[in-house]
Structures are given as structure tokens and as C-alpha cells.
N, C-alpha and C. Protein backbone atom coordinates (compact mmCIF):
# COMPACT_ATOMS: atom_id res chain seq x y z
N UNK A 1 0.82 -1.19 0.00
CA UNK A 1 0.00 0.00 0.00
C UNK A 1 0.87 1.27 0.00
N UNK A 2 1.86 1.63 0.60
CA UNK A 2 2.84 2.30 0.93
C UNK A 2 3.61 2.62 -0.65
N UNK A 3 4.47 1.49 -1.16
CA UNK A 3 4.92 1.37 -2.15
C UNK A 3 3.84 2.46 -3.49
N UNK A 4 2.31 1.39 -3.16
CA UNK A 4 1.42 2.51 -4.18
C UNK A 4 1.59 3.57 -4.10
N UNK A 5 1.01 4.34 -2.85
CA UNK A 5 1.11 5.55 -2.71
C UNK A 5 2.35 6.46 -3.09
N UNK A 6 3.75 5.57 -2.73
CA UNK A 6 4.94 6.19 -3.02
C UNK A 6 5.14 6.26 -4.36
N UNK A 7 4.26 5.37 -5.11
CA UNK A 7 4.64 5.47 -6.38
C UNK A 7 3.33 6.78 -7.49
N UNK A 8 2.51 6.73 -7.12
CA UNK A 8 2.16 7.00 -7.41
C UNK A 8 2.33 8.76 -7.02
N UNK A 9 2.67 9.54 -5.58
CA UNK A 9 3.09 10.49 -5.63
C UNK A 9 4.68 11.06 -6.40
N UNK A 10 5.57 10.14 -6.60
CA UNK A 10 6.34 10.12 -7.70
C UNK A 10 5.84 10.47 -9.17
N UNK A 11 5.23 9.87 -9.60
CA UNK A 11 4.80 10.20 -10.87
C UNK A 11 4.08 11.80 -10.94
N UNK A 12 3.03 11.84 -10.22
CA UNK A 12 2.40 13.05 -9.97
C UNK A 12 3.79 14.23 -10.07
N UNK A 13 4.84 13.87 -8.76
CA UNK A 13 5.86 14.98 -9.28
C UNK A 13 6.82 15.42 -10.29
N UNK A 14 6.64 14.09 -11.33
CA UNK A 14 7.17 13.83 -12.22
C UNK A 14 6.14 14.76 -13.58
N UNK A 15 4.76 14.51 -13.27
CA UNK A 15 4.20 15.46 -13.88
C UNK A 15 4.50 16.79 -14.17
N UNK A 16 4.29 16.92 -12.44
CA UNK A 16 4.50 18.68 -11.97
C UNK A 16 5.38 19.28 -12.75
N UNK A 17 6.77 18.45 -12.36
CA UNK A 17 8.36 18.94 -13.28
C UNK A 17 8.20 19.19 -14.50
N UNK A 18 7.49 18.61 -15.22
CA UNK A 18 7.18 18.93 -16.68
C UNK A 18 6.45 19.69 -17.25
N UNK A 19 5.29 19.73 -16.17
CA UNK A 19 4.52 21.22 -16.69
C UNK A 19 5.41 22.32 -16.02
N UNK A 20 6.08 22.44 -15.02
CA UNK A 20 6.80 23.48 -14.57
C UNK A 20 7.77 23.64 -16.15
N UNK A 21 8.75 22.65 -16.22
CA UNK A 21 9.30 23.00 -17.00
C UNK A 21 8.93 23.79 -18.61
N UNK A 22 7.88 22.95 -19.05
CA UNK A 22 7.05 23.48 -19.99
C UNK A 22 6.87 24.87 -20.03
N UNK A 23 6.00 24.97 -19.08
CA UNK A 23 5.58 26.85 -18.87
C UNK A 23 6.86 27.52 -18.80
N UNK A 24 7.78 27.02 -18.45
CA UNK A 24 9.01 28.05 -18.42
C UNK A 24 9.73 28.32 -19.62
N UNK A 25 9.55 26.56 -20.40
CA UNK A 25 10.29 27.49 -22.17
C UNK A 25 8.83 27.84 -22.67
N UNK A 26 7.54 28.00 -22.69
CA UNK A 26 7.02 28.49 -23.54
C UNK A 26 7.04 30.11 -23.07
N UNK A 27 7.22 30.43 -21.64
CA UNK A 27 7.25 32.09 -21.10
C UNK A 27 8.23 32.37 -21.83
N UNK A 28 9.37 31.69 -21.65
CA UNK A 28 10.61 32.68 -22.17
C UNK A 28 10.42 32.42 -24.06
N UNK A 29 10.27 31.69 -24.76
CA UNK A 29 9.70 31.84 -25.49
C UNK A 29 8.86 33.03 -26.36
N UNK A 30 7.49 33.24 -25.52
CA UNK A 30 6.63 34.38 -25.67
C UNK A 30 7.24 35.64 -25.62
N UNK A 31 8.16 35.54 -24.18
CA UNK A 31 9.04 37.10 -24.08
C UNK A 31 9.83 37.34 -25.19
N UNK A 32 10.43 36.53 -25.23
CA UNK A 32 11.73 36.92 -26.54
C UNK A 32 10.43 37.27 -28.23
N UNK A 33 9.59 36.70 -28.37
CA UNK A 33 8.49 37.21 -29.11
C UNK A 33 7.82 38.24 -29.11
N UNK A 34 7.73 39.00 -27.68
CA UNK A 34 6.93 39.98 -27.51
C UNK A 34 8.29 41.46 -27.87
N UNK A 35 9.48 40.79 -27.37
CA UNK A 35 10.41 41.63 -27.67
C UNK A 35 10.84 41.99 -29.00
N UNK A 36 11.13 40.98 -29.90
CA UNK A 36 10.79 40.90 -31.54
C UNK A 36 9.96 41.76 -32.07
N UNK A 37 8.75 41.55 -31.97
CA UNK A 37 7.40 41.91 -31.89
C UNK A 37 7.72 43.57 -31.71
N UNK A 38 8.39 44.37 -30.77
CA UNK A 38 8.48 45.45 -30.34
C UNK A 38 9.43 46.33 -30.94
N UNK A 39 10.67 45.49 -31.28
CA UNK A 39 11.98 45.77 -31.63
C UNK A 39 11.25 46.67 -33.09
N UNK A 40 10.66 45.44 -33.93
CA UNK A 40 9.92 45.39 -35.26
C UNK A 40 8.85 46.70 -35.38
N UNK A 41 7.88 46.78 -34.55
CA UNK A 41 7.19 48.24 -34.11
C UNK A 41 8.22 49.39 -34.55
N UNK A 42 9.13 49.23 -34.05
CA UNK A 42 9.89 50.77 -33.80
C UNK A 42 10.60 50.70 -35.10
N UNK A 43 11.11 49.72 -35.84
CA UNK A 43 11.59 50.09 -36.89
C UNK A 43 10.34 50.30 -37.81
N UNK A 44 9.36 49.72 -38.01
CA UNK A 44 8.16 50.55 -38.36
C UNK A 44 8.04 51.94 -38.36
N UNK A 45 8.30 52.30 -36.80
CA UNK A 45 8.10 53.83 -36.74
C UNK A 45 8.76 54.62 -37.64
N UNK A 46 9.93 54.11 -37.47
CA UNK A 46 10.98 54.86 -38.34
C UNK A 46 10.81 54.92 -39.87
N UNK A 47 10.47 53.93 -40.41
CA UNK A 47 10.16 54.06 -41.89
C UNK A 47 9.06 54.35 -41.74
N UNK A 48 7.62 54.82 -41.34
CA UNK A 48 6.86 55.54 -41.04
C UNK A 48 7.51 57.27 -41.30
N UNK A 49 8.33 57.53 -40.33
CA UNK A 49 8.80 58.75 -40.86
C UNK A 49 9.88 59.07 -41.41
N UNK A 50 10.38 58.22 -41.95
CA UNK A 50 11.36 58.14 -43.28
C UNK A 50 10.35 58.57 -44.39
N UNK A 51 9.13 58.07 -44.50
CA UNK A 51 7.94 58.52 -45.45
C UNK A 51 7.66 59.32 -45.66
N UNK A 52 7.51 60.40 -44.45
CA UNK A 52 7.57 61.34 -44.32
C UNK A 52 8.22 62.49 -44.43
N UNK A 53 9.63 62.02 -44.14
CA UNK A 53 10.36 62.97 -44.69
C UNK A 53 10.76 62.98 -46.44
N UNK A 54 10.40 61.54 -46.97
CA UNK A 54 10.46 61.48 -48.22
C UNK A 54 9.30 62.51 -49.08
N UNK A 55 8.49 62.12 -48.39
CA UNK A 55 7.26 63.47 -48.62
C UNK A 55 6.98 64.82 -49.00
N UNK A 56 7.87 65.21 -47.73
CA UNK A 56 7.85 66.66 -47.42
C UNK A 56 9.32 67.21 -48.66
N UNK A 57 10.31 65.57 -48.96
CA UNK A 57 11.60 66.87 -49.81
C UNK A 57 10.85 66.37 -51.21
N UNK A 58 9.97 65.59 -51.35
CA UNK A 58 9.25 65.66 -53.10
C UNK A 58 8.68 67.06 -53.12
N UNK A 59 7.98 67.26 -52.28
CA UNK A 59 7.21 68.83 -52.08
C UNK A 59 8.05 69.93 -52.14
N UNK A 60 8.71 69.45 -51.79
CA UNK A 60 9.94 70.48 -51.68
C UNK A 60 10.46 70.85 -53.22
N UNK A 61 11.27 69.76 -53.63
CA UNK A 61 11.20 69.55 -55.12
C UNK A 61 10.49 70.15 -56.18
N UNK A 62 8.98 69.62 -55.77
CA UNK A 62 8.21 70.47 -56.68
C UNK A 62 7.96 71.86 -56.64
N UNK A 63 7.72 72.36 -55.50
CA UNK A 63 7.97 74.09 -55.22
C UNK A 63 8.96 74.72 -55.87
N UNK A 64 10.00 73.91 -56.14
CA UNK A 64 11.51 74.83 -56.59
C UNK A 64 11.25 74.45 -58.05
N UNK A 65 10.35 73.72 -58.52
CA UNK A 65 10.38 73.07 -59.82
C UNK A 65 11.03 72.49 -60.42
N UNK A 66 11.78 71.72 -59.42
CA UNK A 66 12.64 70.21 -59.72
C UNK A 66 11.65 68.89 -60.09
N UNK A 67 11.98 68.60 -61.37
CA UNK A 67 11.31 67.30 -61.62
C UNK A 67 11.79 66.01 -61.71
N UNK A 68 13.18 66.23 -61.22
CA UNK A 68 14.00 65.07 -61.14
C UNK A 68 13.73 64.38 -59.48
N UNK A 69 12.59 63.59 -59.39
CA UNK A 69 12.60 63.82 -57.79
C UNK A 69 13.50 62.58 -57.27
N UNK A 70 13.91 60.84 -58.21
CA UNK A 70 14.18 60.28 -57.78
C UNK A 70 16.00 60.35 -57.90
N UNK A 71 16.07 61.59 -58.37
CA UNK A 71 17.78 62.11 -58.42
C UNK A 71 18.27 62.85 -57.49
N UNK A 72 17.42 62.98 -56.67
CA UNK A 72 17.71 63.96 -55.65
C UNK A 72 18.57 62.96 -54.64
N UNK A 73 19.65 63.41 -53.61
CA UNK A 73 20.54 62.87 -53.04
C UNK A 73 19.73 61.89 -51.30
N UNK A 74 18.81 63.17 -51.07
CA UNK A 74 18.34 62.96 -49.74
C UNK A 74 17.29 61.65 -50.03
N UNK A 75 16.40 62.08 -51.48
CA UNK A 75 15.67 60.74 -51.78
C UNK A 75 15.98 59.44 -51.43
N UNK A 76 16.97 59.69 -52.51
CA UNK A 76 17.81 58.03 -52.92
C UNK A 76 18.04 57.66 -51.55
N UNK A 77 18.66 58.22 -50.33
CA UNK A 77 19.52 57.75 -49.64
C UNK A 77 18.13 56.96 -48.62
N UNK A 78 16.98 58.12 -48.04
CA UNK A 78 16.09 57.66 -47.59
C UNK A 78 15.19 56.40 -48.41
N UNK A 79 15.08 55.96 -49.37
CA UNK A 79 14.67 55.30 -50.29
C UNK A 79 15.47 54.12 -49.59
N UNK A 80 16.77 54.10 -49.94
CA UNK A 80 18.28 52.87 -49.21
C UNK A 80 17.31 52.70 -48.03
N UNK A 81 17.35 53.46 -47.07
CA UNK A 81 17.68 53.14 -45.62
C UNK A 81 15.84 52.66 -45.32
N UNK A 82 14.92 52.61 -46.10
CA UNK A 82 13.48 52.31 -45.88
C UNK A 82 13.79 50.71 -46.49
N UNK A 83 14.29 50.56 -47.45
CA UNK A 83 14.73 49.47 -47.63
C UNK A 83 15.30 48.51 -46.71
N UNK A 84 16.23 48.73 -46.33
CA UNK A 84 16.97 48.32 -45.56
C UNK A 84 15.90 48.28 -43.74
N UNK A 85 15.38 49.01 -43.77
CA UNK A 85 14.43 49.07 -42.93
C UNK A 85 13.62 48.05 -42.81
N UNK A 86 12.82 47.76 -43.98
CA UNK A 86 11.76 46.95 -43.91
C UNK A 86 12.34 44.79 -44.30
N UNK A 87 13.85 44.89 -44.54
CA UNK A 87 14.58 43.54 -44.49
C UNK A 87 14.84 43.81 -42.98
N UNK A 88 15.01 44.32 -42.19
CA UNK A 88 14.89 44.21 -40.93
C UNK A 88 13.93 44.11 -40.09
N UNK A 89 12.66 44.11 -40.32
CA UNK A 89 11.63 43.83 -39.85
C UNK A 89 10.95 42.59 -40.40
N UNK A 90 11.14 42.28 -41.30
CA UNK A 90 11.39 41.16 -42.45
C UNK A 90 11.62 39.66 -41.17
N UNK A 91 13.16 39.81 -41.21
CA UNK A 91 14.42 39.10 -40.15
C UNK A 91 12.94 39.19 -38.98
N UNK A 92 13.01 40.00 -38.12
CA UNK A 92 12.08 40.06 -36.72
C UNK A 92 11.00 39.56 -36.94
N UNK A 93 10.17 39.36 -37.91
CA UNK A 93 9.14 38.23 -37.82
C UNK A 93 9.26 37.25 -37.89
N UNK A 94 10.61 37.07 -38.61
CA UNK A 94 10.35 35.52 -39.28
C UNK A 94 11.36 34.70 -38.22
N UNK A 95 12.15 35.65 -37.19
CA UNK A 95 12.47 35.20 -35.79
C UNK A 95 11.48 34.64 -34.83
N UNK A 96 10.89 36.38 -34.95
CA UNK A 96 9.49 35.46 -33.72
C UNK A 96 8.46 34.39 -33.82
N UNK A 97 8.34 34.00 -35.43
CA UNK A 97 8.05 33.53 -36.23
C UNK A 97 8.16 32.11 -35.55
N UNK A 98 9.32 31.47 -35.51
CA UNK A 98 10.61 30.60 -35.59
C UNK A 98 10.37 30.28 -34.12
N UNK A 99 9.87 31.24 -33.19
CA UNK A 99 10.03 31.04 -31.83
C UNK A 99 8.84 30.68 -31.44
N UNK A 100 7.87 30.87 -32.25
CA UNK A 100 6.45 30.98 -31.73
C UNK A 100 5.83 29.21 -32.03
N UNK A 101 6.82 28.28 -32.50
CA UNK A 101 6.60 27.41 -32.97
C UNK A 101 6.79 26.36 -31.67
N UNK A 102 5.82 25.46 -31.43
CA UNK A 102 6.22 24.11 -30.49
C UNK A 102 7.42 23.29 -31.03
N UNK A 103 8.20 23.44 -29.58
CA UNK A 103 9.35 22.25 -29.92
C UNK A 103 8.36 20.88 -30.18
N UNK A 104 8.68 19.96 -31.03
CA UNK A 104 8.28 18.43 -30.91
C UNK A 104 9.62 17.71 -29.91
């Protein structure tokens, strides 16, 4: 009877350990996702107003009656760096992506 009981509260903690363990890689998991997730936001922001400033020097452009707008220096360069912007947010999903997946 003893033996049962001993065995059977064994297993039970043998459970426990595993859902403990479990919840602990899927938390850290989620965090490193939510951080991704955030990192990715803010470079958003930024090509958000990279847009913006692409905006405001076309306008600009056209006021002075420049029609060369994609020759302009400040363009091109903001044009690069929105690029380059959005392969970096690219990378951060397809991280959290990657993380958000059950180990088998």
C-alpha cells in the first residue's frame, strides 16, 4: 500500500516537473516574441517617418520646380535606408516567427 502511494506520488511529481518546465520554455519563449514583436514596431516607426520625410523633400522639389525627384541625393539615400528598414523587420518576424513554434 505504501509502495502505491509512493509510487504514485512520484509520478504526480514527475508530472508537476514537466509542466513546470514546460511553462518556463514556452514564457521565455513568448518574451523573446513579444520583444521581436516590439523591436519590429519601432523600426516601423521609423520608416513611417522616413515617409515622411520622403514626402515633405518631393514637395519640396516640386515648389523649386525640380522634376528630377528620384535624383535627388536625400531621396535616394532615404529610399536605401526604408529598404533596408523593412529587411529588418522582415528578419524580426520571421524570428518570432521561428520562436512561436512548439518544440516536438
Amino acid at each position: 500500500m505504501i509502495n502505491r502511494i509512493k509510487s504514485s506520488l512520484n509520478t504526480g511529481l514527475m508530472r508537476i516537473r514537466w509542466i513546470a518546465v514546460f511553462l518556463a520554455e514556452r514564457t521565455k519563449a513568448e518574451t523573446s516574441i513579444v520583444k521581436l514583436m516590439y523591436e519590429s514596431s519601432k523600426i516601423e516607426e521609423k520608416i513611417d517617418n522616413l515617409h515622411k520625410d520622403i514626402g515633405k523633400r518631393v514637395l519640396e522639389l516640386k515648389e523649386k520646380g525640380d522634376e528630377s525627384v528620384f535624383q535627388d541625393f536625400l531621396v535616394q539615400q532615404a529610399l536605401a535606408e526604408v529598404k533596408n528598414l523593412q529587411e529588418a523587420v522582415k528578419d524580426y518576424k520571421k524570428e518570432a516567427q521561428s520562436h512561436s513554434r512548439l518544440p516536438e
